[in-house]
C-alpha atoms as a PDB file:
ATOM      1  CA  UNK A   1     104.122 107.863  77.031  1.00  0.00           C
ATOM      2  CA  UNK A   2     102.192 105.059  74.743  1.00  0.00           C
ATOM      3  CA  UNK A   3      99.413 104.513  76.450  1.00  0.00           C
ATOM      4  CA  UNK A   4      99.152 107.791  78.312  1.00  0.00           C
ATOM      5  CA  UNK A   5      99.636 110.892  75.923  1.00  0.00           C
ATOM      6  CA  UNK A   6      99.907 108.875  72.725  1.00  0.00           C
ATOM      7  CA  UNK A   7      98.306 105.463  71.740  1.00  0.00           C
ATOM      8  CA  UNK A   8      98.317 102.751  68.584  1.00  0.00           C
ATOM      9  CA  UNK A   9      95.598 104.229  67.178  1.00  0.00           C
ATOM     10  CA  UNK A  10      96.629 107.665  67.646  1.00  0.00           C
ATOM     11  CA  UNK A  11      99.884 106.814  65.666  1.00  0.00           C
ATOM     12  CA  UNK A  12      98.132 105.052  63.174  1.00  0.00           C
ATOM     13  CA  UNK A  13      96.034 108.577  62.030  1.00  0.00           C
ATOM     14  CA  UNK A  14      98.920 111.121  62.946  1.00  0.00           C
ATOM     15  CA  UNK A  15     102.069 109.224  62.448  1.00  0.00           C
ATOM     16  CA  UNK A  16     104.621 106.726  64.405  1.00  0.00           C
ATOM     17  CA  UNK A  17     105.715 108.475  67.690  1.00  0.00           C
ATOM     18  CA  UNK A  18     103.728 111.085  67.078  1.00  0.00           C
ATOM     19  CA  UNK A  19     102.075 112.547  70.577  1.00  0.00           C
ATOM     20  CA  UNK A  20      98.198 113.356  70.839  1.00  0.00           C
ATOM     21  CA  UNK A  21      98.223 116.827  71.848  1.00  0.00           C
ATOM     22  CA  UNK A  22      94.910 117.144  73.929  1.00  0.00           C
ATOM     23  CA  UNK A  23      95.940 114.004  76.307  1.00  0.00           C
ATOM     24  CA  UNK A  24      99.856 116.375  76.612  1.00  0.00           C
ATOM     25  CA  UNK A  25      97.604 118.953  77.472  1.00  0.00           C
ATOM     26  CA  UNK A  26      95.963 117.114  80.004  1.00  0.00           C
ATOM     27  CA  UNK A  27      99.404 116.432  81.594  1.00  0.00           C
ATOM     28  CA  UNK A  28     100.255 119.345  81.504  1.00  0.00           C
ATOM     29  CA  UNK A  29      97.346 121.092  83.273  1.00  0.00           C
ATOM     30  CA  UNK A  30      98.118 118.668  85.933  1.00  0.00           C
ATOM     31  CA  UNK A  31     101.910 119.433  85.861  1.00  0.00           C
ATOM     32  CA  UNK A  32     100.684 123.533  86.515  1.00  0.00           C
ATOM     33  CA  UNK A  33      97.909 123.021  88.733  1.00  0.00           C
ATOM     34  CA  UNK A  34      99.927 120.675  91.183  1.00  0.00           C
ATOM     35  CA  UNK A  35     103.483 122.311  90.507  1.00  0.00           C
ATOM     36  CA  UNK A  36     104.129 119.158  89.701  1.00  0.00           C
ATOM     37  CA  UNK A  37     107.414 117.619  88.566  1.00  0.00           C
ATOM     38  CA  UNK A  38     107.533 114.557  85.684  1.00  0.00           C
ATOM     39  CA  UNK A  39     109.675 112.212  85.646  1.00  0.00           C
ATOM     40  CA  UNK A  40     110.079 109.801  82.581  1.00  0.00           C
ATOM     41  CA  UNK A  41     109.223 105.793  82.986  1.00  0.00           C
ATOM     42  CA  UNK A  42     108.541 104.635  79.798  1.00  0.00           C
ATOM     43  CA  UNK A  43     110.969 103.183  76.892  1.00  0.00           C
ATOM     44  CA  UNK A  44     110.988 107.006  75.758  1.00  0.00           C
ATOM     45  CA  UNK A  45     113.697 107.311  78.798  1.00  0.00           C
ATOM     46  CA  UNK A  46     116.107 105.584  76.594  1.00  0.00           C
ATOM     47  CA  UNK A  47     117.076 108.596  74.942  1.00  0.00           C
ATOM     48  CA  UNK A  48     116.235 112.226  76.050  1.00  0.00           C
ATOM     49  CA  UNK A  49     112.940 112.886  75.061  1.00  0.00           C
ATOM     50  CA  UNK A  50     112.163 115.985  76.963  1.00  0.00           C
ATOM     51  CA  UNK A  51     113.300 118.054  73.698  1.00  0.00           C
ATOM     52  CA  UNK A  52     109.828 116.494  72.317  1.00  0.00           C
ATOM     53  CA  UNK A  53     107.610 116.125  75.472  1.00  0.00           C
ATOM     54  CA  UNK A  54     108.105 120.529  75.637  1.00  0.00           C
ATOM     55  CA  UNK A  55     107.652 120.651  72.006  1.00  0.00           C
ATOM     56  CA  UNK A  56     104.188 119.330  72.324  1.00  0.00           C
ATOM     57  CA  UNK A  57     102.736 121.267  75.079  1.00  0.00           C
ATOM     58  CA  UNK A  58     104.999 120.206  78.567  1.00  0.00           C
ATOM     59  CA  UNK A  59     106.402 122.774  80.216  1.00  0.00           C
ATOM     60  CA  UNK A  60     109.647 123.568  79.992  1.00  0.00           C
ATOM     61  CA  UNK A  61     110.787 123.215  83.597  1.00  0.00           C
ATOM     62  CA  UNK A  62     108.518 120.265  84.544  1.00  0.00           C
ATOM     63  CA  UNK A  63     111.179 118.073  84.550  1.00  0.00           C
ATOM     64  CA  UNK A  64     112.602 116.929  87.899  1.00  0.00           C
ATOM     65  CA  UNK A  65     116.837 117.015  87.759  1.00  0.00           C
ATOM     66  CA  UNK A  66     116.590 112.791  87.810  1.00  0.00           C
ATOM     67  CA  UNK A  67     114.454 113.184  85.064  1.00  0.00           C
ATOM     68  CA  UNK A  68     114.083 109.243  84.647  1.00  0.00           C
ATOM     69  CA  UNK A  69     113.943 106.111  86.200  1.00  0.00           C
ATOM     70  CA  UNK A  70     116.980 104.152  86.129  1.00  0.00           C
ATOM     71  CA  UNK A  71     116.298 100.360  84.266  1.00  0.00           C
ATOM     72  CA  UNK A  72     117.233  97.885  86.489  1.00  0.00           C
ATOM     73  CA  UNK A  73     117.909  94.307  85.897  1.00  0.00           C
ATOM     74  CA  UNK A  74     114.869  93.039  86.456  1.00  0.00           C
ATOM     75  CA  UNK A  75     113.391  95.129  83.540  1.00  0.00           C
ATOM     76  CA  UNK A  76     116.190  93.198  81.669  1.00  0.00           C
ATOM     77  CA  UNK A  77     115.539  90.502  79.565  1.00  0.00           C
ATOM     78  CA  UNK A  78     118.527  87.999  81.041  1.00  0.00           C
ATOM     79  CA  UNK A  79     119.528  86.617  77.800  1.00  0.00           C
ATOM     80  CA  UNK A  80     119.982  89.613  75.441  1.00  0.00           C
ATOM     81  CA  UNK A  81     120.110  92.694  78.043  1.00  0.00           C
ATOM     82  CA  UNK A  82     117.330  94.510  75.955  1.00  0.00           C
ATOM     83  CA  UNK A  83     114.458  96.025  77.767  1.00  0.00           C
ATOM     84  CA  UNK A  84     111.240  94.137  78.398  1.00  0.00           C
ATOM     85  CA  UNK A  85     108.058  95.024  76.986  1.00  0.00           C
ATOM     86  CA  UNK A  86     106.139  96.938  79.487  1.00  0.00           C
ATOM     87  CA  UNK A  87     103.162  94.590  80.100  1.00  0.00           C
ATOM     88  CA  UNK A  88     107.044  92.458  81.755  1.00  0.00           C
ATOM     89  CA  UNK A  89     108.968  95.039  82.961  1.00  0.00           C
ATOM     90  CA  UNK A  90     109.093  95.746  86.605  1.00  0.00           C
ATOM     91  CA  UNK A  91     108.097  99.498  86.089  1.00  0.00           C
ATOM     92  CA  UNK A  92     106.887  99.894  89.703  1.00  0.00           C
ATOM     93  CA  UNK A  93     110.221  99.126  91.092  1.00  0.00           C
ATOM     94  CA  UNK A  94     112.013 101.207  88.789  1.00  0.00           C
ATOM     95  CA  UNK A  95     109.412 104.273  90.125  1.00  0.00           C
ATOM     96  CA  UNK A  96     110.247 102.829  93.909  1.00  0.00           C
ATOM     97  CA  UNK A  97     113.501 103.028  93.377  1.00  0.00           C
ATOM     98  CA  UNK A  98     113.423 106.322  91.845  1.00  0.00           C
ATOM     99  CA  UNK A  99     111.240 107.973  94.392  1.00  0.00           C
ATOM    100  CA  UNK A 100     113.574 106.082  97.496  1.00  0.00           C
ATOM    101  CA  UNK A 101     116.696 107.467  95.831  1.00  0.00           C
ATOM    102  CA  UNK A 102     115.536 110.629  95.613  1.00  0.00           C
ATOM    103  CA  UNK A 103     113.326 110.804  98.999  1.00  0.00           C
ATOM    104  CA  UNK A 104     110.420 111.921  96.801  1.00  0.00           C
ATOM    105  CA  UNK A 105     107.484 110.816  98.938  1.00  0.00           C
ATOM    106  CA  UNK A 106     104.623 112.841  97.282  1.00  0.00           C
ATOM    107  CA  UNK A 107     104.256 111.199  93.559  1.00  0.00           C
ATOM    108  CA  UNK A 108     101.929 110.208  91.074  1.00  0.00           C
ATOM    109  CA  UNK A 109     101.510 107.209  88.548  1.00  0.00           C
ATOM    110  CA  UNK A 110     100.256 108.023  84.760  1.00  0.00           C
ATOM    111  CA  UNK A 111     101.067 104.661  83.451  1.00  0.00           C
ATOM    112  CA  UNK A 112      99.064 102.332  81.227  1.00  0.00           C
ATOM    113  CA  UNK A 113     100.450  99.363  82.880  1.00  0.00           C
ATOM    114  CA  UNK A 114     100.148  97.780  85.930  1.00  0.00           C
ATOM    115  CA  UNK A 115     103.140  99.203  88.461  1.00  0.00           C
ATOM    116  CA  UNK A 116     102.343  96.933  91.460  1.00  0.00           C
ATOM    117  CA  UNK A 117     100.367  97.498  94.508  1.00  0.00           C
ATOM    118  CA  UNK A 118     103.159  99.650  96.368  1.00  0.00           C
ATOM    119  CA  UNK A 119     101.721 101.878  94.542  1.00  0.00           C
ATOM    120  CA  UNK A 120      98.131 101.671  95.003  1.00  0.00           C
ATOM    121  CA  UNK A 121      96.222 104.857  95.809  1.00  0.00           C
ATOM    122  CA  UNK A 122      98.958 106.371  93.430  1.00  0.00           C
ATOM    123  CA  UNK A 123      98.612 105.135  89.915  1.00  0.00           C
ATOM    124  CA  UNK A 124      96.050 106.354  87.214  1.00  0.00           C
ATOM    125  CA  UNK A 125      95.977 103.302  84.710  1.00  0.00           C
ATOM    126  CA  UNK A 126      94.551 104.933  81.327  1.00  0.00           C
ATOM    127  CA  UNK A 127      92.848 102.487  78.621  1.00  0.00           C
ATOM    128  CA  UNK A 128      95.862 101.898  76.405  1.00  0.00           C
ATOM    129  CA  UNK A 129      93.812 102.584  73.343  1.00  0.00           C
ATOM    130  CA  UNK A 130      92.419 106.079  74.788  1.00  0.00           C
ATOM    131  CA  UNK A 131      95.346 107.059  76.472  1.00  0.00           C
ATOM    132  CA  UNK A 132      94.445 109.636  79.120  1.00  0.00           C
ATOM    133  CA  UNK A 133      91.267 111.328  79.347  1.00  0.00           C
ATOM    134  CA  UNK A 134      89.233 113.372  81.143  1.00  0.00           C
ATOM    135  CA  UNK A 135      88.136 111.112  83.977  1.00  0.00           C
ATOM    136  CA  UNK A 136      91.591 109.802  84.745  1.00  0.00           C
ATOM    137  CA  UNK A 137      92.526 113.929  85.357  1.00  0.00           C
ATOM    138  CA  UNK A 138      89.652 113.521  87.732  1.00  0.00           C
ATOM    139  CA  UNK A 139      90.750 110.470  89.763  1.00  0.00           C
ATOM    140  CA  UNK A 140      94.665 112.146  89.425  1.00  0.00           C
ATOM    141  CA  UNK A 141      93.438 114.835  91.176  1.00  0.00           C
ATOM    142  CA  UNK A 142      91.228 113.158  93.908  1.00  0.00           C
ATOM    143  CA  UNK A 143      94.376 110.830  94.485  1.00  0.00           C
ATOM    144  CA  UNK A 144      96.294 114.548  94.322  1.00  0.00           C
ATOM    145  CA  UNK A 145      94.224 115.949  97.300  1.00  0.00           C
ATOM    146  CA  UNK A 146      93.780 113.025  99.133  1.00  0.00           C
ATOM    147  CA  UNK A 147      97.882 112.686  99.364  1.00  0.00           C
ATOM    148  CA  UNK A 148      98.059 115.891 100.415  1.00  0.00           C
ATOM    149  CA  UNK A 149      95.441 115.748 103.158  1.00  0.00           C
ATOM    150  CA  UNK A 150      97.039 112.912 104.612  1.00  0.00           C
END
């Protein structure tokens, strides 16, 4: 979510946890155009945050039934248990695992951090202070299109 559909700055004009509603609707333009489903990666997973994600512009039934990634213990900070930050968290093996557990082969990455190169010629990396614009849509659907022509 921070990163992607909300950022710092974002929060700082409109309020904490407060989502920018031109980079939801850029989601979810993708989400209709591709049929897409989403499935949640971020520290908004913690609790179920799809009540909010539809209340600013998602659709309702975008969300796949394993809506979110499982945290595993390497996104575990070994002394306390709390999460990592994201920049430390191993994100992309939380999505691998997702996607192997639920033989989802077809995916896409809208995350502002790096996820790892298994997932190269997947991932759409948006500036963390922009969150996701325009030409990230663009390369989402080239990387879209070129999945599905392979």
């Amino acid at each position: 979510m921070d990163g992607v559909v909300t950022t710092v700055g974002y929060q700082r004009q409109a309020g904490t946890d407060r989502l920018n509603p031109v980079q939801v609707a850029r989601v979810a333009a993708l989400v209709r155009e591709f049929d897409a489903w989403v499935v949640v990666s971020s520290t908004w997973r913690i609790a179920d945050c799809r009540p909010t994600l539809v209340e600013a512009g998602l659709p309702v039934n975008c969300f796949h039934p394993d809506w979110r990634t499982a945290i595993l213990p390497t996104s575990r900070d070994a002394g306390t248990g709390g999460m990592l930050p994201a920049e430390q968290a191993r994100r992309g093996d939380e999505i691998a695992e997702h996607a192997g557990r639920n033989g989802i082969t077809e995916y896409l990455v809208l995350d502002d951090v790096e996820v790892g190169a298994a997932h190269a010629g997947r991932h759409v990396r948006p500036d963390p202070e922009l969150g996701l614009r325009e030409a990230d849509c663009i390369l989402a659907r080239k990387l879209i299109a070129r999945a599905k022509a392979a």
